[in-house]
Protein backbone atom coordinates (compact mmCIF):
# COMPACT_ATOMS: atom_id res chain seq x y z
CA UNK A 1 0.00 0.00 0.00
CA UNK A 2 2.66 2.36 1.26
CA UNK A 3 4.81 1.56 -2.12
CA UNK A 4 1.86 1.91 -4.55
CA UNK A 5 1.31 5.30 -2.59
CA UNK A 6 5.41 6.00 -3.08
CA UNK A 7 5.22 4.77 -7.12
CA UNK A 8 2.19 7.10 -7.83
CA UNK A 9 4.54 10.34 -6.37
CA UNK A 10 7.35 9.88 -8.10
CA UNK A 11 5.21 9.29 -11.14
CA UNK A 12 3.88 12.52 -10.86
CA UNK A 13 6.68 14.25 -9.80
CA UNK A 14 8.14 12.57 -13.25
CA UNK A 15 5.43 14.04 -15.43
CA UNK A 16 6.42 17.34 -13.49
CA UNK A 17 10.26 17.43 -14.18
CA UNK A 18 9.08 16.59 -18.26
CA UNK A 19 6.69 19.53 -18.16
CA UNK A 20 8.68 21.55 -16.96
CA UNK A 21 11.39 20.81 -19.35
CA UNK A 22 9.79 21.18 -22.40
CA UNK A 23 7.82 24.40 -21.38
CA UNK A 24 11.61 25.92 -20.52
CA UNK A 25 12.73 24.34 -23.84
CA UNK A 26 9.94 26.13 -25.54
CA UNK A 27 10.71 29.54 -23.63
CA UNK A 28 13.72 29.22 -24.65
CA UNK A 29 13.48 28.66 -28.60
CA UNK A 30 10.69 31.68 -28.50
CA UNK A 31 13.07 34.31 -26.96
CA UNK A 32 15.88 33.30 -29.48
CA UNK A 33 13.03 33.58 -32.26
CA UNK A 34 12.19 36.90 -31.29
CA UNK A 35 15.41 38.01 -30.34
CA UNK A 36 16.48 37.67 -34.12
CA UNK A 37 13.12 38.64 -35.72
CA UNK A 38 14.06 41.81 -33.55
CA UNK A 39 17.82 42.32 -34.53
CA UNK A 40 16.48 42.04 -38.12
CA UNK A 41 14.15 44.86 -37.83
CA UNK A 42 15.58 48.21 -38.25
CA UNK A 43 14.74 51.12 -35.90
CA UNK A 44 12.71 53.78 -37.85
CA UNK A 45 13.66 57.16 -36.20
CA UNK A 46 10.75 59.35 -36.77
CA UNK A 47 11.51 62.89 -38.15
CA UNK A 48 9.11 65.61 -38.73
CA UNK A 49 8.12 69.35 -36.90
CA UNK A 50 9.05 69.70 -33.43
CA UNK A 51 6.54 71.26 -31.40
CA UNK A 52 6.77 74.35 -29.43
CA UNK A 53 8.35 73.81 -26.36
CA UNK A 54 8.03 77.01 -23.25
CA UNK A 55 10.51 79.41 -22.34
CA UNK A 56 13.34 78.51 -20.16
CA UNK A 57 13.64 74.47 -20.77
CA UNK A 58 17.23 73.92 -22.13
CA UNK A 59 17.08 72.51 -25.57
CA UNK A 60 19.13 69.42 -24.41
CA UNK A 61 16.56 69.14 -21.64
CA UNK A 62 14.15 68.19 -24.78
CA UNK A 63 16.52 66.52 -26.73
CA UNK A 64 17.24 63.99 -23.60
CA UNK A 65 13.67 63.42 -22.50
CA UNK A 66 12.63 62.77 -26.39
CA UNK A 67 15.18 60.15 -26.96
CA UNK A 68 14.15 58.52 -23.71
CA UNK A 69 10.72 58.71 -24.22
CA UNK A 70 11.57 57.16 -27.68
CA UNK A 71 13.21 54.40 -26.45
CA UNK A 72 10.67 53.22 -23.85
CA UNK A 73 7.58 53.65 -25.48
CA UNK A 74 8.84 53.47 -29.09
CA UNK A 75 7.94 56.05 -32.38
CA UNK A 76 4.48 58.04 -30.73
CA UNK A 77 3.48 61.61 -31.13
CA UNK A 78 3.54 63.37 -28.29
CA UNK A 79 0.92 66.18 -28.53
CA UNK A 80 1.31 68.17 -25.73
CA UNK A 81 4.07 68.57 -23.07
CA UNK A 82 2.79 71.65 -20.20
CA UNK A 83 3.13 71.85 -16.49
CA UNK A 84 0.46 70.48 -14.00
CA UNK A 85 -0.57 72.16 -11.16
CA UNK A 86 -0.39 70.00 -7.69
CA UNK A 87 -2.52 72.13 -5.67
CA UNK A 88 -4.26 68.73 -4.30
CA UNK A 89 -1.15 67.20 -3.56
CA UNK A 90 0.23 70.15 -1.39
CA UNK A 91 -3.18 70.46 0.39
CA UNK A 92 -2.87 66.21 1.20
CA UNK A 93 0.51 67.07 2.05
CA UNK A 94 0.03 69.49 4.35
CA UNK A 95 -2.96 68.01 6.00
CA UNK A 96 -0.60 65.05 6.43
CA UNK A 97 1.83 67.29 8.46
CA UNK A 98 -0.27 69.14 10.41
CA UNK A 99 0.13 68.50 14.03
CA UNK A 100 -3.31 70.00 15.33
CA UNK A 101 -5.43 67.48 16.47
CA UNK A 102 -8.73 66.26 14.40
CA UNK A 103 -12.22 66.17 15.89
CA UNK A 104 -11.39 62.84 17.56
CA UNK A 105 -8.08 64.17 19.22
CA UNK A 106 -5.91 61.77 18.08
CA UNK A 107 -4.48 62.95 14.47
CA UNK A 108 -4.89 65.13 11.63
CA UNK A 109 -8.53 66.45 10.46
């Protein structure tokens, strides 16, 4: 009883160690697939109009966030670069550091 019980684990443990074999077998023959379909595309560099950008950001400023942007999300238009105003975040921030005591007299209100 106790060897039957003994034979059926390492059976399945067997089946495991094949499974897992062939599925990092197939991993492996997709990422050297795609790692040559990829070195056998070439990078299209987009070119065009550059839009306006505000007064006072360094042109290599633009130059260094384009190229990054490029790389990590690939050829997209950006439309519209402009700053954001964070007037919520200072007003959670400062809540968060205030040090008068809410209505229950333990904390913030």
């Amino acid at each position: 009883m106790v060897s039957d019980a003994i034979f059926k684990a390492l059976q399945v443990y067997g089946i495991a160690i094949v499974i897992s074999l062939v599925v990092a077998v197939l991993i492996k023959v997709l990422v050297a697939v795609t790692g040559r379909i990829e070195k056998a595309k070439p990078i299209d560099v987009p070119t065009g109009t550059v839009c306006p950008i505000g007064l006072g950001v360094p042109d290599e400023d633009v130059a260094a966030l384009s190229a990054a942007i490029f790389v990590a999300i690939g050829a997209h238009h950006i439309l519209h670069i402009a700053p954001t105003s964070h007037g919520w975040a200072a007003g959670a921030r400062a809540a968060q550091h205030s040090h008068t005591p809410g209505p229950t007299g333990r904390g913030p209100r």
